[in-house]
Protein backbone atom coordinates (compact mmCIF):
# COMPACT_ATOMS: atom_id res chain seq x y z
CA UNK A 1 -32.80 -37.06 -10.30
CA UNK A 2 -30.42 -38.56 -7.55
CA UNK A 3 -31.75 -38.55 -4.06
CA UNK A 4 -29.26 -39.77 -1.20
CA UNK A 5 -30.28 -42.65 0.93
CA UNK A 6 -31.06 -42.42 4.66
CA UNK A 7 -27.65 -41.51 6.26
CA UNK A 8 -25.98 -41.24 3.60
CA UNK A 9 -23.85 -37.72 3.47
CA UNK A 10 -23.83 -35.12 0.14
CA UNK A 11 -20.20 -33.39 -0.18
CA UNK A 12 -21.77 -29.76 -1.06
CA UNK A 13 -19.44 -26.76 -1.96
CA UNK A 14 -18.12 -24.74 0.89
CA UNK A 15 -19.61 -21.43 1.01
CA UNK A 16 -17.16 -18.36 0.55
CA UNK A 17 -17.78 -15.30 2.50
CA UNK A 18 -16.88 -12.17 1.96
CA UNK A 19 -14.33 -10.41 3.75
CA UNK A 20 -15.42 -6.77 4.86
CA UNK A 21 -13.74 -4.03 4.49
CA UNK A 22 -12.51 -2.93 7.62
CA UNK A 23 -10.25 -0.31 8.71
CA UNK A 24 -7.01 -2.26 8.81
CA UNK A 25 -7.63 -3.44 5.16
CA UNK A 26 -8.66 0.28 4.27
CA UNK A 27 -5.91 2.14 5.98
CA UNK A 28 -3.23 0.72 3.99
CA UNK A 29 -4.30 1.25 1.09
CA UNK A 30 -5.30 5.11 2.44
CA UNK A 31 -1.57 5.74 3.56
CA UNK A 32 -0.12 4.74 0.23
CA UNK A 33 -2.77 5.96 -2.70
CA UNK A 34 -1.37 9.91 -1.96
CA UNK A 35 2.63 8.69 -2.91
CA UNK A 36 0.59 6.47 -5.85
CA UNK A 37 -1.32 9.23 -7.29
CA UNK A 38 1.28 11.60 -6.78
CA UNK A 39 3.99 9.35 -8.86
CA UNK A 40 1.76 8.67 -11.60
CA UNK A 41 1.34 12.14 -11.96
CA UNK A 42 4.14 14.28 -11.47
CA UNK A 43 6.97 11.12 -12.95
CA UNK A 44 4.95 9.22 -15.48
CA UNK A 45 2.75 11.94 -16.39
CA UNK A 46 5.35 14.47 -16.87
CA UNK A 47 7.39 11.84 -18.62
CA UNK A 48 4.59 11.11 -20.90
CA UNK A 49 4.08 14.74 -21.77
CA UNK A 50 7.74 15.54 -22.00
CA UNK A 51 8.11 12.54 -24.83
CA UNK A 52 4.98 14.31 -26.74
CA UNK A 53 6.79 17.62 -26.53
CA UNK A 54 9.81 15.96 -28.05
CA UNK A 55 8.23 15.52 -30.82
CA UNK A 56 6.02 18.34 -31.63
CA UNK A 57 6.75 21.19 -33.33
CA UNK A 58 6.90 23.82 -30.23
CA UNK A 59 9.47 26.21 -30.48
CA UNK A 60 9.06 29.92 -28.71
CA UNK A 61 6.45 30.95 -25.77
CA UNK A 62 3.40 29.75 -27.13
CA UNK A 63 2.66 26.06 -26.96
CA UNK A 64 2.67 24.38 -30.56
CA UNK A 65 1.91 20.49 -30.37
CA UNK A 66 1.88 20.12 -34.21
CA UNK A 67 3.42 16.65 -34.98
CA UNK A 68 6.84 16.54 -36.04
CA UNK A 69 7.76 13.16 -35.59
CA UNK A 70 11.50 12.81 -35.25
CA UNK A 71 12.56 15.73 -36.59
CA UNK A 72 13.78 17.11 -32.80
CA UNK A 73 16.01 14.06 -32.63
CA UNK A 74 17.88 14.55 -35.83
CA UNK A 75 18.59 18.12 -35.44
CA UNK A 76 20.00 18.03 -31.67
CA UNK A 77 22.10 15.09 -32.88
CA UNK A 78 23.52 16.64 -35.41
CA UNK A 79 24.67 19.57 -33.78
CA UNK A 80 28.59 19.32 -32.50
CA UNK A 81 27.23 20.83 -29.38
CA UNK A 82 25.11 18.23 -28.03
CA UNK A 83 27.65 15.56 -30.03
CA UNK A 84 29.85 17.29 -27.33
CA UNK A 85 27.45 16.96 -24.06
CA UNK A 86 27.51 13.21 -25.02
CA UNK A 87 31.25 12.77 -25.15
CA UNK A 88 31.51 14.73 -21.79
CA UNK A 89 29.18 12.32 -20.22
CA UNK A 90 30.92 9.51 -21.52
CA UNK A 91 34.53 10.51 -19.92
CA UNK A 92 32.69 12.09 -16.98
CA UNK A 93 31.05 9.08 -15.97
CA UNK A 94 33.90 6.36 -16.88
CA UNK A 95 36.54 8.50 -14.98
CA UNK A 96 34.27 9.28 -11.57
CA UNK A 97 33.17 5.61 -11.68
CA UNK A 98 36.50 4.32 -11.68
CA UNK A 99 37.63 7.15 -9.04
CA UNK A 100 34.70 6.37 -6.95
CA UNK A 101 35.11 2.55 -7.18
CA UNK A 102 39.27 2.80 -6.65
CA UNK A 103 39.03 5.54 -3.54
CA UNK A 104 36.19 3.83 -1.85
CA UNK A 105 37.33 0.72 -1.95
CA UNK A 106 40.82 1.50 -0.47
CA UNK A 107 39.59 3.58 2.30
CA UNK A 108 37.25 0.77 3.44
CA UNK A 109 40.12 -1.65 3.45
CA UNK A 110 42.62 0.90 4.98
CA UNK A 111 39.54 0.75 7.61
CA UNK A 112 39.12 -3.07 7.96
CA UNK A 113 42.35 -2.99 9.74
CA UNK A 114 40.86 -2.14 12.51
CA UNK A 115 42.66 1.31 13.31
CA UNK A 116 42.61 3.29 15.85
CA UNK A 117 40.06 6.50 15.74
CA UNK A 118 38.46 4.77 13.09
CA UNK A 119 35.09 6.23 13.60
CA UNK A 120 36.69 9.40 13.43
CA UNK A 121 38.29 8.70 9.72
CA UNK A 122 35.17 7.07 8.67
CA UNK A 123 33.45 10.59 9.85
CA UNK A 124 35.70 12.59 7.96
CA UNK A 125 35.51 10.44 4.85
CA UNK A 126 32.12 10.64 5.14
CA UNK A 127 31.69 14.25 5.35
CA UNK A 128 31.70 15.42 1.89
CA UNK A 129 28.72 13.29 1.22
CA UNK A 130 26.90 15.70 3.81
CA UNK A 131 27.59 18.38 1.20
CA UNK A 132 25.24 19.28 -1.52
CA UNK A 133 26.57 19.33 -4.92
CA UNK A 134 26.33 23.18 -5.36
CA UNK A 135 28.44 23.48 -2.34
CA UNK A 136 31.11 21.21 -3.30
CA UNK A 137 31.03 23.16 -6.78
CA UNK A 138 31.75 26.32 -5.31
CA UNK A 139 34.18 25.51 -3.68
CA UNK A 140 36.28 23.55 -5.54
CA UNK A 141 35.44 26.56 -8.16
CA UNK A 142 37.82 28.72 -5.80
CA UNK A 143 40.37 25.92 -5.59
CA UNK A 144 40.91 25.63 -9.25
CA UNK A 145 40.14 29.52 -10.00
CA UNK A 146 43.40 30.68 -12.18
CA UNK A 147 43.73 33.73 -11.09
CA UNK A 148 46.46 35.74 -13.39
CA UNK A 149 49.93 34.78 -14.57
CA UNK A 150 51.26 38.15 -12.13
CA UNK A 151 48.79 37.01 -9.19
CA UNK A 152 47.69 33.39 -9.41
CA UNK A 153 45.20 31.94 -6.95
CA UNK A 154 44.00 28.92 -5.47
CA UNK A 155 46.35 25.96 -6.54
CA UNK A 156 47.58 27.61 -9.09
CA UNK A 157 49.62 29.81 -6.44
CA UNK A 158 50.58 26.23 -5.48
CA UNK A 159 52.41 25.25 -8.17
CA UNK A 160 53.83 28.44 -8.91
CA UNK A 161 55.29 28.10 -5.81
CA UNK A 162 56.48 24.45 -6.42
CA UNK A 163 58.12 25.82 -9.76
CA UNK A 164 55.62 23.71 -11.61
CA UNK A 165 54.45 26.43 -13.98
CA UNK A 166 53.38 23.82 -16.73
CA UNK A 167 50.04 22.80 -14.78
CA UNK A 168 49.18 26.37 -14.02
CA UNK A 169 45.58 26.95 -16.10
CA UNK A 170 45.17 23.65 -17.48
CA UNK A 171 41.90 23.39 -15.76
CA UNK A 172 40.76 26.21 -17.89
CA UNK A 173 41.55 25.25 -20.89
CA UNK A 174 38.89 23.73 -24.22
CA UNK A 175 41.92 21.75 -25.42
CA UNK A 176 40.60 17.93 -25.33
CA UNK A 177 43.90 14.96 -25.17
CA UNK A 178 44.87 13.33 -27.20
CA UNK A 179 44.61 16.43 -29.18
CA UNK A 180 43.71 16.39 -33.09
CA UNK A 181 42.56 13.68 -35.70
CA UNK A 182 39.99 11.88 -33.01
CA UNK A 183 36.94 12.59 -34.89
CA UNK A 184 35.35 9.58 -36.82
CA UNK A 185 33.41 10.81 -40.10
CA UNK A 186 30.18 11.84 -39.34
CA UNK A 187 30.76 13.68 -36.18
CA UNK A 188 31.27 17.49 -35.99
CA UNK A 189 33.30 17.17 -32.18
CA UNK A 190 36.52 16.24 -31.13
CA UNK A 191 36.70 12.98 -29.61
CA UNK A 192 39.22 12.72 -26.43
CA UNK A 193 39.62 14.05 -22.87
CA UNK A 194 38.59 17.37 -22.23
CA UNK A 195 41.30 18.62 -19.68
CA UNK A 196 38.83 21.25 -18.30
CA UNK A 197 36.40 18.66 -17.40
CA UNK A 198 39.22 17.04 -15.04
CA UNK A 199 38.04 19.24 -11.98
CA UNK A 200 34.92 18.71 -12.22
CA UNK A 201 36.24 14.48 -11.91
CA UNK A 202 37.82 15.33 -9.18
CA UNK A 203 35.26 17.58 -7.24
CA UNK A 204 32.63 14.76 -7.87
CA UNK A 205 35.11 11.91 -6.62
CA UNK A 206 36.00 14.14 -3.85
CA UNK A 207 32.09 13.95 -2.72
CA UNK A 208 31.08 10.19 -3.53
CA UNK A 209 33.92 8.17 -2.83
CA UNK A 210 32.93 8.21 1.04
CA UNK A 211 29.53 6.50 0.07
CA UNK A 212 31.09 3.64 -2.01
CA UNK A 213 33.98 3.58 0.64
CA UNK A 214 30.63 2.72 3.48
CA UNK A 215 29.03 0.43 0.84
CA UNK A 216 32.59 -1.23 0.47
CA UNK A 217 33.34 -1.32 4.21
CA UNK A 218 30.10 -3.14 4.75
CA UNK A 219 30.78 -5.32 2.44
CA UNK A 220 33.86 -6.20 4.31
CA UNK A 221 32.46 -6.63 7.44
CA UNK A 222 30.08 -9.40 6.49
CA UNK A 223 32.49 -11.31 4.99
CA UNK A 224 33.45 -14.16 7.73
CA UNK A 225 36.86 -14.36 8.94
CA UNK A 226 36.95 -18.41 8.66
CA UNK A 227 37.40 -18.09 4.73
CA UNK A 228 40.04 -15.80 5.52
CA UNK A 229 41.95 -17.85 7.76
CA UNK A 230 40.88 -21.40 5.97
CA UNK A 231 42.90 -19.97 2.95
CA UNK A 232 46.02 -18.45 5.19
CA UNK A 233 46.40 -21.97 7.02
CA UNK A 234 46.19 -23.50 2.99
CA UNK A 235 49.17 -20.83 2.32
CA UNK A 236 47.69 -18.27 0.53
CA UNK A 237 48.92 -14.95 0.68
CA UNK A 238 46.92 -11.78 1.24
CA UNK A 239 46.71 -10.60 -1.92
CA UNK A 240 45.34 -14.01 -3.02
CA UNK A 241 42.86 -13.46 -0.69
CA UNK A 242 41.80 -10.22 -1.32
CA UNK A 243 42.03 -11.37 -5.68
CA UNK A 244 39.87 -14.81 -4.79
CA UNK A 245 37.79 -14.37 -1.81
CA UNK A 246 37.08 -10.94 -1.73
CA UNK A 247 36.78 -9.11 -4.61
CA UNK A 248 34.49 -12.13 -5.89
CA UNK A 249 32.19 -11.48 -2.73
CA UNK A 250 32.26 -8.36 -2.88
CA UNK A 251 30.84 -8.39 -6.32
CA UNK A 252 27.17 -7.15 -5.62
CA UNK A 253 28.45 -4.23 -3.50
CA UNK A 254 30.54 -3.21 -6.98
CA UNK A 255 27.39 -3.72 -8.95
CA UNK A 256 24.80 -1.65 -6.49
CA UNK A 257 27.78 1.92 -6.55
CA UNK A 258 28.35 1.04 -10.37
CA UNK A 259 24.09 1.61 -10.39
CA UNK A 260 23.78 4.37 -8.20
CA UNK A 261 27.03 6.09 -8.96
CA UNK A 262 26.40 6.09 -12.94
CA UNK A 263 22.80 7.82 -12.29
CA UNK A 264 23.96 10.36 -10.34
CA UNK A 265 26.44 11.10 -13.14
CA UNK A 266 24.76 10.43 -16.15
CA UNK A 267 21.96 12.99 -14.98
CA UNK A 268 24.77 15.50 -13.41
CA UNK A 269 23.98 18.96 -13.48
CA UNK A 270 23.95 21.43 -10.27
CA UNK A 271 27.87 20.43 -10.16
CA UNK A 272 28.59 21.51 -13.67
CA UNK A 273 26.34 24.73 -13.25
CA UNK A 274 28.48 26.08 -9.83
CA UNK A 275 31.86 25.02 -10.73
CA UNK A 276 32.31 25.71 -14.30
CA UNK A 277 29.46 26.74 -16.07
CA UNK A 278 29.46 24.56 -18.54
CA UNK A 279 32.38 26.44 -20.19
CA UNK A 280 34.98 27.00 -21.14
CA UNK A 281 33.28 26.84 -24.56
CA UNK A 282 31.38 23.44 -24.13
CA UNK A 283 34.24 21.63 -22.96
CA UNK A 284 32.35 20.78 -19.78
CA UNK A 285 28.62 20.81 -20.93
CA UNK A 286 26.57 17.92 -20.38
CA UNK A 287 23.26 16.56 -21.48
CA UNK A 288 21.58 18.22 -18.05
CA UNK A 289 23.08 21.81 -18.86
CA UNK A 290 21.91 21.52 -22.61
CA UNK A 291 18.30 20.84 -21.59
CA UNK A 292 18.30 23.88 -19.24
CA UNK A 293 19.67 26.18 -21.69
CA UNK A 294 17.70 24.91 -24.73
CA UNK A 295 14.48 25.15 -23.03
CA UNK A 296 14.39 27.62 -20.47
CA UNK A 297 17.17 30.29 -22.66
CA UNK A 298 16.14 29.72 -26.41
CA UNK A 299 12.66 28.63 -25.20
CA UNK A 300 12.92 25.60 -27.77
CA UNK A 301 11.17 23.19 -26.00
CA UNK A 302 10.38 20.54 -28.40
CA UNK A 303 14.49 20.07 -28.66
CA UNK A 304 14.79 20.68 -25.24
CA UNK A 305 12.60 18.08 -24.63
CA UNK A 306 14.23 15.58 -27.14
CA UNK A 307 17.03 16.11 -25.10
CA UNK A 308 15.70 15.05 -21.79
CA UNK A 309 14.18 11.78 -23.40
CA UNK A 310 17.51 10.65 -24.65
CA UNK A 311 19.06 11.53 -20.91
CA UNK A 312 16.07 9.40 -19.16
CA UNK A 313 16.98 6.62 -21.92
CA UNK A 314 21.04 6.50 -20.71
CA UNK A 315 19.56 6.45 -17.18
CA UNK A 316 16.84 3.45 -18.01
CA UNK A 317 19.72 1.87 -20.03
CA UNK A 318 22.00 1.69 -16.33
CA UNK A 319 19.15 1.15 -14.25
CA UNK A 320 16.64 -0.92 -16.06
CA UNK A 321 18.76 -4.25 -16.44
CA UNK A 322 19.70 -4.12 -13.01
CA UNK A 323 16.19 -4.33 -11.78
CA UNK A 324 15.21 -6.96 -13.98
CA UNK A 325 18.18 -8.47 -12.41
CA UNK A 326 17.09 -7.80 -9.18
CA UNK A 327 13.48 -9.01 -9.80
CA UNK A 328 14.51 -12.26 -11.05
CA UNK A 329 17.23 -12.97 -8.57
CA UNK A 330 13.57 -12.52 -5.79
CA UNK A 331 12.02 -14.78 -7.81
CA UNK A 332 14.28 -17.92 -7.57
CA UNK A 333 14.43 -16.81 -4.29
């Protein structure tokens, strides 16, 4: 065995001590674990329960949990209803992302000019996003209400009055553009526009474009001038500069409304329910509608809940590679 010499010094570990727990390591942890528990329950848990559902065999009142494997699946996908709630989503979203996207960003430019009353426009642009989507539905329910060919109301009476008779009721309407013949083998629905499911486009533009016009506007604003005016002293004109320098840095701004603007439509369904109902028909019936009225009127909740799984899976589809995205992006960082 080795034994040091006089004077001579042993290196020995250092000796870790425990940290206590005291109150400011405790209290964290005590303001958070409610919103933790609460999560994991009432999301994850639900979510977890609502994909068992989906494929049991419970149809009616009383719960049946008998395995059915995909059997839910293959019969709500073959129906021409739900084949129809897809293609609505589809056009829905496209149209009010490219609305959104178009509106917003041209009232945030209009507003980079540094108008007069601006904070006034930006209030009023910003308004509708105050409103919840029930209200907006209602109301733009009375704008495009049709009234009667003898008394005509909301803007129908407007184009009556403009001698533009031709666009009177074509918001209620199931005809779907470009008409007949767009239906692949295989599918039992018309594929298209549906011309009755242009309101609702417009109601929901109406409402958002504020929010991407304040994401856009921001956007602007922390752009520095110097680029700007390096490129105008190098010649460039100003819609070079808006093509090169701005739309390129504005780029994340697009990518963050393109997120949260295709969520909120994807899963879309207090809108539909006040303004049209879903009708007529199913020309305007989405995924959202179907699960309420599967489930909750024909009480079959094993298709129902089908349903819902392939509506969280277009969601995590949007949303999942842009966290990743996000996550890696902190990571370099």
């Amino acid at each position: 065995m080795y034994q040091s010499k006089p004077g001579e010094r042993v290196a020995t570990a250092p000796i870790r001590r425990h940290r206590p727990w005291t109150l400011d390591r405790v209290a964290p942890v005590l303001m958070i674990a409610p919103s933790v528990i609460a999560i994991a329950i009432f999301v994850y848990g639900f979510i977890a329960w609502t994909g068992v559902v989906s494929l049991s065999q419970w149809r009616g009142i009383v719960p049946d949990y008998s395995f059915a494997g995909l059997e839910n699946y293959v019969r709500i996908f073959s129906t021409a209803r739900f084949q129809t709630n897809l293609r609505n989503t589809v056009v829905f979203t496209v149209f009010f992302l490219i609305g959104c996207l178009s509106v917003g960003l041209l009232l945030a430019v209009l507003l980079d000019q540094r108008i007069r009353a601006e904070g006034i426009f930006r209030s009023i642009y910003l308004f509708p996003m105050a409103l919840s989507f029930v209200v907006t539905g209602t109301v733009w329910q009375w704008l495009f209400a049709p009234g009667t060919p003898q008394d005509p109301t909301g803007l129908n009476l407007l184009f009556q009055r403009l001698g533009l008779d031709v666009f009177q009721n074509w918001s209620t309407v199931s005809a779907v553009a470009p008409g007949e013949g767009w239906s692949p083998a295989g599918l039992r629905t018309k594929l298209g526009i549906p011309w009755a499911l242009l309101p609702v486009i417009i109601a929901a533009v109406w409402q958002m474009s504020g929010f991407t016009m304040a994401l856009y506007l921001a956007g602007l604003r922390g752009i520095p001038e110097e680029l700007r005016e390096a490129a105008r002293v190098d010649g460039a004109t100003e819609w070079q500069i808006f093509r090169n320098i701005t739309l390129p840095l504005l780029q994340p701004i697009t990518l963050s409304a393109v997120v949260i603007i295709g969520h909120i439509s994807l899963k879309i369904f207090d809108l539909i329910m006040t303004q049209t109902g879903g009708g007529p028909g199913n020309a305007t019936e989405v995924p959202g509608v179907f699960v309420y009225e599967i489930t909750f009127k024909s009480n079959k909740y094993a298709e129902g809940a089908a349903a819902a799984m392939v509506l969280l899976l277009l969601v995590a589809v949007l949303i999942v590679p842009y966290l990743i995205s996000n996550l890696r992006t902190e990571t370099e960082q």
